[in-house]
N, C-alpha and C. Protein backbone atom coordinates (compact mmCIF):
# COMPACT_ATOMS: atom_id res chain seq x y z
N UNK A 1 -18.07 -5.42 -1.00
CA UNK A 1 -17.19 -4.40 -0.47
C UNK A 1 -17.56 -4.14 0.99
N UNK A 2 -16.79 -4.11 1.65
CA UNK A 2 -16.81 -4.14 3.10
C UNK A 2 -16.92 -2.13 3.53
N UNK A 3 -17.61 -1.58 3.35
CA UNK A 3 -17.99 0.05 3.15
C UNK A 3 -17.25 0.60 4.99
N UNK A 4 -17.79 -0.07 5.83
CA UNK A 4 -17.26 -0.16 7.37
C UNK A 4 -15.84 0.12 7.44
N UNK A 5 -15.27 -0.99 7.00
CA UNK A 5 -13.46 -0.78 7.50
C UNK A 5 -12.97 0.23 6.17
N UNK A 6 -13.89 0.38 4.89
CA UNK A 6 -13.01 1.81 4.18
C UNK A 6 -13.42 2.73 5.06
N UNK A 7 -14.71 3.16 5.99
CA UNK A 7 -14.68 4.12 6.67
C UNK A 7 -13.57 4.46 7.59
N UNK A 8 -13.48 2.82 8.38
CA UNK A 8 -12.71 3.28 9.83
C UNK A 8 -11.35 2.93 9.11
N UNK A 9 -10.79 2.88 8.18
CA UNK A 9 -9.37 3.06 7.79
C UNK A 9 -9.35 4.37 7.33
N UNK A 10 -9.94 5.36 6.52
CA UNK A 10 -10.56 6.97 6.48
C UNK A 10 -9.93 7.70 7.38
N UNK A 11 -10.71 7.13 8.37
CA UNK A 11 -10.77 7.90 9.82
C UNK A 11 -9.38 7.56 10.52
N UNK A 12 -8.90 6.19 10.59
CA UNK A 12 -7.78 6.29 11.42
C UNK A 12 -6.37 7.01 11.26
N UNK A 13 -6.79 6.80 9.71
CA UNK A 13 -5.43 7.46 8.76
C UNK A 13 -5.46 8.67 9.13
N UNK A 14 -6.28 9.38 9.34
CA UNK A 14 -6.53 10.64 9.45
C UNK A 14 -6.32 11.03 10.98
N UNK A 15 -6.32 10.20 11.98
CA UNK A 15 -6.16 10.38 13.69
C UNK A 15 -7.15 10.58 14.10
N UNK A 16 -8.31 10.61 13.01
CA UNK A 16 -9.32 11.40 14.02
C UNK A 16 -10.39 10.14 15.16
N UNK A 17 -10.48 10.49 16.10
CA UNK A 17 -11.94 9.10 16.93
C UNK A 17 -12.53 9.25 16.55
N UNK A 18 -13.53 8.39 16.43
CA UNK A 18 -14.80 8.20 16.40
C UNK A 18 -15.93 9.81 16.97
N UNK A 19 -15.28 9.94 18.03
CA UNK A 19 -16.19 11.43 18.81
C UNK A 19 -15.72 12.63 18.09
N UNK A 20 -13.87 12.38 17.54
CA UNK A 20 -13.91 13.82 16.51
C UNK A 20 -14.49 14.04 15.13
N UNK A 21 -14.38 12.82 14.32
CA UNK A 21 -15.01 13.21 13.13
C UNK A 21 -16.93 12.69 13.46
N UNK A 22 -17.38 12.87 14.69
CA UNK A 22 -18.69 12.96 15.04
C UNK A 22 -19.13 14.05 15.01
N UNK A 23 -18.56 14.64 15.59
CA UNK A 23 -18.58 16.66 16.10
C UNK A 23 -18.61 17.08 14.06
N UNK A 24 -17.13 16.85 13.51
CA UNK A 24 -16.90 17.43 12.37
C UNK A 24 -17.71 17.09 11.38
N UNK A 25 -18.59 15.62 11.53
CA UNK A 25 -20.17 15.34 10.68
C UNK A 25 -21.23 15.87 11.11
N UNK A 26 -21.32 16.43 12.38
CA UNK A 26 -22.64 16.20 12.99
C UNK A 26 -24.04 15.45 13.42
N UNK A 27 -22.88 14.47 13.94
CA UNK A 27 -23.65 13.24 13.73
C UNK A 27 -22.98 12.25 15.29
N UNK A 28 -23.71 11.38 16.04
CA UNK A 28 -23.36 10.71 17.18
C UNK A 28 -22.52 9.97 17.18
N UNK A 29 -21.42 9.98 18.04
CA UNK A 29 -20.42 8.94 18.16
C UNK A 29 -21.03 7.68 17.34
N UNK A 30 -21.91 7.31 18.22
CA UNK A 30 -22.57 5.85 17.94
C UNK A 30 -23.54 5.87 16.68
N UNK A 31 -23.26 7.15 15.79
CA UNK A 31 -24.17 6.84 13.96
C UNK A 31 -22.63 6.62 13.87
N UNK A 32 -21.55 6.90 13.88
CA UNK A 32 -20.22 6.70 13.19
C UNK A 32 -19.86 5.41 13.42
N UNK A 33 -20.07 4.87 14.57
CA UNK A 33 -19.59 3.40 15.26
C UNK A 33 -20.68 2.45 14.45
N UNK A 34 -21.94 2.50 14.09
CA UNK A 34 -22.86 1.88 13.55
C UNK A 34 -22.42 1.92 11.73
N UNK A 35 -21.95 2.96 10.83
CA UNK A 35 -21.08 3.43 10.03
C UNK A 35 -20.09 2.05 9.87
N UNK A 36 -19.29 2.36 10.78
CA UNK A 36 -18.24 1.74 10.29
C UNK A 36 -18.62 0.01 10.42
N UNK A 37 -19.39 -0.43 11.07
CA UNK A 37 -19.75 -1.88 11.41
C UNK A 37 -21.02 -2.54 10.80
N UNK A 38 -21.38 -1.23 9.75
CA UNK A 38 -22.16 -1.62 8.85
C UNK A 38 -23.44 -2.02 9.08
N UNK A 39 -23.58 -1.14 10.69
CA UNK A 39 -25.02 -1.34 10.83
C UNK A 39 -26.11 -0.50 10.47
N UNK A 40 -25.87 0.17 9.56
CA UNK A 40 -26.55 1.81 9.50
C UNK A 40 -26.38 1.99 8.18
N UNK A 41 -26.58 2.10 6.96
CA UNK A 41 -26.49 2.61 5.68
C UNK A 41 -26.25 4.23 5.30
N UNK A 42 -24.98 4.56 4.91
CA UNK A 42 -24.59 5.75 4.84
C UNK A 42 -25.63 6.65 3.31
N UNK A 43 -26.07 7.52 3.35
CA UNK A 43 -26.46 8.35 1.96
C UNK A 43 -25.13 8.68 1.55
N UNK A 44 -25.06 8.99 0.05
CA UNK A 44 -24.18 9.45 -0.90
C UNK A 44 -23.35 10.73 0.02
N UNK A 45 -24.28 11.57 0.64
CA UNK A 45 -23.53 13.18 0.36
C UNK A 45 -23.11 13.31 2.13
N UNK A 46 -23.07 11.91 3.15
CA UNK A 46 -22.17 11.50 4.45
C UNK A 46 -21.09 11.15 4.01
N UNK A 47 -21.06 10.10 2.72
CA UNK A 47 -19.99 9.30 2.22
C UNK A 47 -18.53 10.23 2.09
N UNK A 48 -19.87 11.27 1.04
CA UNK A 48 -18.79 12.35 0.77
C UNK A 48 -18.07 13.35 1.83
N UNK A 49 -18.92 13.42 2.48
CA UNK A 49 -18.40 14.64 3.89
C UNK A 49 -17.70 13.87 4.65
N UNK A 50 -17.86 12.37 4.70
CA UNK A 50 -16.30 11.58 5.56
C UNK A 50 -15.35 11.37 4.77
N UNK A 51 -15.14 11.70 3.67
CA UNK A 51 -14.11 11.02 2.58
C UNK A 51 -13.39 12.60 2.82
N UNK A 52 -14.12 13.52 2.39
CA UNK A 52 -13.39 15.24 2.78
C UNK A 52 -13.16 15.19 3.96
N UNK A 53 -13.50 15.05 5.18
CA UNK A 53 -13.28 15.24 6.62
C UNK A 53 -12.11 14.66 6.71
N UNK A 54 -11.52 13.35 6.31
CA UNK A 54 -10.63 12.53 6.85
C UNK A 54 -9.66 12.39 5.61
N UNK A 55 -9.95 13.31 4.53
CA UNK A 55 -8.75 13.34 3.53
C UNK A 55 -8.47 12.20 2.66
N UNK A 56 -9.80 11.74 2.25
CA UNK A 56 -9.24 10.19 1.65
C UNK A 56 -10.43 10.44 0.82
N UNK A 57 -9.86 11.10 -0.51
CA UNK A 57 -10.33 11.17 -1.89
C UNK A 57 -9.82 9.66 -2.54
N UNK A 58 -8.76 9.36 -2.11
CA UNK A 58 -8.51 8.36 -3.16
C UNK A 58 -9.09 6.87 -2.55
N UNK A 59 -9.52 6.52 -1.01
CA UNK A 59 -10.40 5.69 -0.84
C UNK A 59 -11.67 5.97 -1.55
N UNK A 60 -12.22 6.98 -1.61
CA UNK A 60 -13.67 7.46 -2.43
C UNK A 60 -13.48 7.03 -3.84
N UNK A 61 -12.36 7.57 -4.53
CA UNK A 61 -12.44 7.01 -5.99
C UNK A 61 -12.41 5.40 -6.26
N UNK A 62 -11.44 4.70 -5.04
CA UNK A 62 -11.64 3.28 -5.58
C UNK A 62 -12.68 2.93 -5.21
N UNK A 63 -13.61 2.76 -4.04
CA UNK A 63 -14.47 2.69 -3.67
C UNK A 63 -15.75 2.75 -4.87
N UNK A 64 -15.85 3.96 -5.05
CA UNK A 64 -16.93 4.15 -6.60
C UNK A 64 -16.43 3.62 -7.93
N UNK A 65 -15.01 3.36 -7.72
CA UNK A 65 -15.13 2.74 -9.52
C UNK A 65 -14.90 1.00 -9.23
N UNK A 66 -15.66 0.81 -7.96
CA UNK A 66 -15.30 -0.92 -8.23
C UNK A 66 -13.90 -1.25 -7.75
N UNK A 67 -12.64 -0.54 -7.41
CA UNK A 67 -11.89 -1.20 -7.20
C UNK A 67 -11.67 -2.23 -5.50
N UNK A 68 -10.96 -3.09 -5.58
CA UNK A 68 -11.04 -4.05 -4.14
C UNK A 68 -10.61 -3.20 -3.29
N UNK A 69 -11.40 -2.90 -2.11
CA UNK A 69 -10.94 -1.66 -1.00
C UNK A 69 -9.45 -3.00 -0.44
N UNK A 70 -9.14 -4.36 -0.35
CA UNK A 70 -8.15 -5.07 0.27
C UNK A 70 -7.01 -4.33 -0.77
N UNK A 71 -7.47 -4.09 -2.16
CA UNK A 71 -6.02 -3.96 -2.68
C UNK A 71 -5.62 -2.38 -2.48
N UNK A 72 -6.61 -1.49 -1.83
CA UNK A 72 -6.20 -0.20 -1.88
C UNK A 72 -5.60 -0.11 -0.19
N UNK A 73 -6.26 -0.77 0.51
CA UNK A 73 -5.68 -0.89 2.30
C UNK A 73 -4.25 -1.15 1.80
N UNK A 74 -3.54 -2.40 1.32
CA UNK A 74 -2.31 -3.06 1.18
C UNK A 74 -1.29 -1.58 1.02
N UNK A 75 -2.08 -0.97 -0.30
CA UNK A 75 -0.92 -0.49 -1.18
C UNK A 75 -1.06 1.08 -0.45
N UNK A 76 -1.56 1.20 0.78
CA UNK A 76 -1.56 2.10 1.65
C UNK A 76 -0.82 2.23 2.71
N UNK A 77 -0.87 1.30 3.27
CA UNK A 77 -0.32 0.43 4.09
C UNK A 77 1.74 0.46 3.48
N UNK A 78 1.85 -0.07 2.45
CA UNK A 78 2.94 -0.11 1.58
C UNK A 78 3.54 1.19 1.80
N UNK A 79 2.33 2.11 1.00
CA UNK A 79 3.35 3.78 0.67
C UNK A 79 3.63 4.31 2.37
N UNK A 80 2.90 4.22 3.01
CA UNK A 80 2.73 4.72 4.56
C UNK A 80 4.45 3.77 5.56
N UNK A 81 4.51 2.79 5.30
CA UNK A 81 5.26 2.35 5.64
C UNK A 81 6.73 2.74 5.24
N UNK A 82 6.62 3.25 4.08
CA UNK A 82 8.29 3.31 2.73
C UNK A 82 8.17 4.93 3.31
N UNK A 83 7.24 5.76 3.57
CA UNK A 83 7.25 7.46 3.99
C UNK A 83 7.88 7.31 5.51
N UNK A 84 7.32 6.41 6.41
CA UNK A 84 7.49 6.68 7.84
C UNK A 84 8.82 5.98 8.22
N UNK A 85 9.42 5.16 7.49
CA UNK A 85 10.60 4.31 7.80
C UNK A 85 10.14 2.91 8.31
């Protein structure tokens, strides 16, 4: 599982940069940029405070039960597209 791009898809969905949901973790631009590129190993209870920060409970659930983060991007991607026109 690629843990990086479920972050920075999290975050983009959400609008926020890199420097806003830094401020809203408390944590450095560059721990979030290291985060998402998988250079840095997140603890459980960051995971959770970026999954609440950026509104993506349902990346968190597939994420923990094993499901393929490619098949949850797609079918995101899908509903986001059929909402916005």
């Amino acid at each position: 599982m690629n843990l990086g791009a479920l972050l920075r898809a999290a975050r983009e969905r959400n609008g926020l940069s890199q420097e806003e949901l830094a401020l809203k973790l408390h944590r450095s631009r560059s721990c979030i940029s290291k985060f998402e590129n998988n250079k840095k190993q997140m603890d459980v209870q960051t995971f959770i405070e970026w999954m609440n920060t950026t509104s993506a409970k349902d990346i968190m659930i597939a994420a923990l039960s094993g499901v393929d983060q490619s098949i949850v991007m797609k079918s995101l991607e899908v509903i986001s597209q059929l909402l916005t026109g």
